[in-house]
Protein backbone atom coordinates (compact mmCIF):
# COMPACT_ATOMS: atom_id res chain seq x y z
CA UNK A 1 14.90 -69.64 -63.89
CA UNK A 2 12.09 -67.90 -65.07
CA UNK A 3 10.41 -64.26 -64.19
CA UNK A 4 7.91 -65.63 -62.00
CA UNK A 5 10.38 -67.61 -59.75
CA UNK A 6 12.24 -64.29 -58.77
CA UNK A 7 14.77 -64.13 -61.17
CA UNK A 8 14.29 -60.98 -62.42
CA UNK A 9 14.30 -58.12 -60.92
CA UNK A 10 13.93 -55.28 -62.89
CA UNK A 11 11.55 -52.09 -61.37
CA UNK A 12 8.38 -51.71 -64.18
CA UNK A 13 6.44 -47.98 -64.45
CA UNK A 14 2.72 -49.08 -65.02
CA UNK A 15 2.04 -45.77 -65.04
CA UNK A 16 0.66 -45.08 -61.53
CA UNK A 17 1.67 -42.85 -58.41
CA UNK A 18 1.96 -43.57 -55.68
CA UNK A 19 -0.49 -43.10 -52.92
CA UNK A 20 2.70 -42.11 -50.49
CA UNK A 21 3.89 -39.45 -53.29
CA UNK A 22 2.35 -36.12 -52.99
CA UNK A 23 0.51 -36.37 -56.65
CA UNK A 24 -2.37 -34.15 -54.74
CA UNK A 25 -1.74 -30.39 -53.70
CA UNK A 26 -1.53 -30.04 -50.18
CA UNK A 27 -3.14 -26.81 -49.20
CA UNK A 28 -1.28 -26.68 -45.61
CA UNK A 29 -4.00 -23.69 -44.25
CA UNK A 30 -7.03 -26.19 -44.44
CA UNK A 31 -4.75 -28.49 -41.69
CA UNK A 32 -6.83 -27.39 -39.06
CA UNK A 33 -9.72 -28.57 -40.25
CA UNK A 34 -8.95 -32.16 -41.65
CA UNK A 35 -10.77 -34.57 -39.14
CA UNK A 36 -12.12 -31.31 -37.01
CA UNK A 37 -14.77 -31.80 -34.92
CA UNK A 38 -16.38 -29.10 -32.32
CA UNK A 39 -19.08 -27.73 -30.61
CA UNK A 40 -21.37 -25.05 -32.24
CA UNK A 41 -22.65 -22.16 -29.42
CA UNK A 42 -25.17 -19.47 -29.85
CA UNK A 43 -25.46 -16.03 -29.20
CA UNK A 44 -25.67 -16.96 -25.77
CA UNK A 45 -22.82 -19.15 -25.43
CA UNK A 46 -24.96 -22.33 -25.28
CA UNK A 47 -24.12 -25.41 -27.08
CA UNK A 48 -26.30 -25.84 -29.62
CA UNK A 49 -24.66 -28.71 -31.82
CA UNK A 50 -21.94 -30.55 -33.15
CA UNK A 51 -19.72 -29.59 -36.54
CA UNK A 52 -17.79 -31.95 -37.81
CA UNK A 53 -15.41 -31.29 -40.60
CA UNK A 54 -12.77 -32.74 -42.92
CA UNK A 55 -10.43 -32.22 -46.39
CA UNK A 56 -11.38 -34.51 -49.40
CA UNK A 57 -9.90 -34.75 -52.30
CA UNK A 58 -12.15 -34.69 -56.08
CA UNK A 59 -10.46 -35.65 -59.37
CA UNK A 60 -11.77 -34.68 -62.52
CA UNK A 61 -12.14 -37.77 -65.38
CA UNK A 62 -10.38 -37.09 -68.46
CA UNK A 63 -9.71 -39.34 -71.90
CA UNK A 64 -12.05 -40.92 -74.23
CA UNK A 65 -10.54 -44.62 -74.84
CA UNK A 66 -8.53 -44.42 -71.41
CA UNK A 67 -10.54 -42.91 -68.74
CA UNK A 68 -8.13 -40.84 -65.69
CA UNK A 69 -8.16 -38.91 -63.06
CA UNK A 70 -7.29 -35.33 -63.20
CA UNK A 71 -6.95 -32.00 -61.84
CA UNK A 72 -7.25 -33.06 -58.06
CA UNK A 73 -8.74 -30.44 -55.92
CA UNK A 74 -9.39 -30.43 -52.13
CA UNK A 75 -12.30 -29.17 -50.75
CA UNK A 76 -13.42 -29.31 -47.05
CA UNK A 77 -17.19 -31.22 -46.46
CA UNK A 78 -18.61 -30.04 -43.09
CA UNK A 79 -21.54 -31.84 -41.16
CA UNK A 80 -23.69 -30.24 -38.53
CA UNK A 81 -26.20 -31.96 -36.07
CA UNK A 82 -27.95 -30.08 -34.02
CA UNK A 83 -29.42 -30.52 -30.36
CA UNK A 84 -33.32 -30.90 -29.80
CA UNK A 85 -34.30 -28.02 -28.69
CA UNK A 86 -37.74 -28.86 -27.83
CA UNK A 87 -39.79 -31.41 -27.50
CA UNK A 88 -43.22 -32.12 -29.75
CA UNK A 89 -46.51 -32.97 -28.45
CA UNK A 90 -45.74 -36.64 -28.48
CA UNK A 91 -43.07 -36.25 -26.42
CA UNK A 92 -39.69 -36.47 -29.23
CA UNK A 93 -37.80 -33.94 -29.28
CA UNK A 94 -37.85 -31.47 -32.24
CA UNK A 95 -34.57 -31.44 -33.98
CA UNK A 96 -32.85 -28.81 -35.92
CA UNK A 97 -31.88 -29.66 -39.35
CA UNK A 98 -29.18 -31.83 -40.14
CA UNK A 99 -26.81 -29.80 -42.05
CA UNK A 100 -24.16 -31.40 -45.20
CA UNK A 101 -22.15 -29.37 -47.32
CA UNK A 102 -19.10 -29.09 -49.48
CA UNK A 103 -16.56 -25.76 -50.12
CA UNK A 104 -14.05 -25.16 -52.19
CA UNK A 105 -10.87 -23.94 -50.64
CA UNK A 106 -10.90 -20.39 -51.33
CA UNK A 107 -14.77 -20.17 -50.28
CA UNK A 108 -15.88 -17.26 -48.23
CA UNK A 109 -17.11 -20.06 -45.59
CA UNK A 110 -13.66 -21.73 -45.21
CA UNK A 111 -12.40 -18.77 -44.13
CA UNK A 112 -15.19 -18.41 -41.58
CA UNK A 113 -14.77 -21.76 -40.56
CA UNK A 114 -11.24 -21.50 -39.75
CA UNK A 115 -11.61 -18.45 -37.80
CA UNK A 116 -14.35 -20.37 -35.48
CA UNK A 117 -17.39 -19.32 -37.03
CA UNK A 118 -21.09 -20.64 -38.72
CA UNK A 119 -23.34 -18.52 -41.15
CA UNK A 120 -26.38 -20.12 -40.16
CA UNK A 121 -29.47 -19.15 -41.68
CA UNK A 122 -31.28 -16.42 -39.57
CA UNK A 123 -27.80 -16.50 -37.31
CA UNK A 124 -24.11 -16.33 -36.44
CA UNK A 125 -23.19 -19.51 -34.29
CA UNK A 126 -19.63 -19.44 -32.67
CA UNK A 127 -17.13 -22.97 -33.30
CA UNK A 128 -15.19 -23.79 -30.51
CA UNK A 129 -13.33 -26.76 -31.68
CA UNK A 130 -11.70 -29.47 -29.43
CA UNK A 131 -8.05 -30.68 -29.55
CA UNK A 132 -6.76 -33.93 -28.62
CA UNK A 133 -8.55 -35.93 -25.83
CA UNK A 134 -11.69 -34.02 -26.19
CA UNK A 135 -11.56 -34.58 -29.61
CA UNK A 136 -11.36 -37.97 -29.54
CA UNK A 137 -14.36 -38.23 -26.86
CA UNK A 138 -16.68 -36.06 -28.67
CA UNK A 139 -15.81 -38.65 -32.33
CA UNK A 140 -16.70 -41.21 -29.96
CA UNK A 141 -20.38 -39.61 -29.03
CA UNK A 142 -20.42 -38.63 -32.44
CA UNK A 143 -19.98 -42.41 -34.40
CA UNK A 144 -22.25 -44.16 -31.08
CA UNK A 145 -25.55 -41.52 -32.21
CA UNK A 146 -25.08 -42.08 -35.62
CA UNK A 147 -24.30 -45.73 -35.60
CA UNK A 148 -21.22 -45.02 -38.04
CA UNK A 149 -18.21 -47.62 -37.65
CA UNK A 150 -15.29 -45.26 -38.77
């Protein structure tokens, strides 16, 4: 019998790792905030808009004839929306800016993010961020506005 009919057996390294092995450092204090979502409050204690956040990981190419990934990093990528807050003279509402950005994990603002709060241009806003069920329903609300499938 030949190799392709089952015969043999034997285990072959083509190099890769596995996407169950832990090839990527875990940094177990940015937990809380992989798939995080919650509700940004003002000074007031009004809710003001929605923070979603989440852990990715960035590789670094390396090699000239065979091109790799290297040097994986995590960094957390946050997403704001904010509430209208007022509506224009045609009758939309005005909406705050929509807010994307990336941190390393020893940034100042990872730190604030973990210990529930938002340095907001021109203010502080407060994080309050859900757990479990009301998690879940706030995703929900989240993917339906923005028309994303995940």
């Amino acid at each position: 019998m030949s190799i392709f009919e089952g015969d043999d057996e034997t285990e072959v390294d083509l190099g890769r790792v596995s996407e169950l092995a832990s090839a990527v450092p875990h940094d177990l204090r940015l937990d809380p905030l992989r798939g995080a979502i919650g509700a940004l409050l003002d000074e007031a204690g009004t809710r003001v808009g929605t923070i979603v956040a989440d852990v990715e990981v960035w590789w670094r190419k390396e090699g000239l004839l065979r091109r790799r990934d290297v040097d994986p990093r995590e960094s957390v990528i946050v997403e704001v929306s904010f509430d209208p807050v007022a509506l224009d003279d045609d009758g939309y509402p005005t909406v705050l800016p929509w807010v994307e950005a990336s941190f390393e994990a020893d940034d100042v603002e990872v730190a604030d993010l973990l210990s529930g709060r938002l340095a907001y241009p021109d203010r502080d806003l407060a994080i309050t961020w859900f757990g479990a069920g009301d998690a879940a329903r706030e995703r929900l609300a989240w993917h339906t506005r923005f028309d994303d499938p995940a």
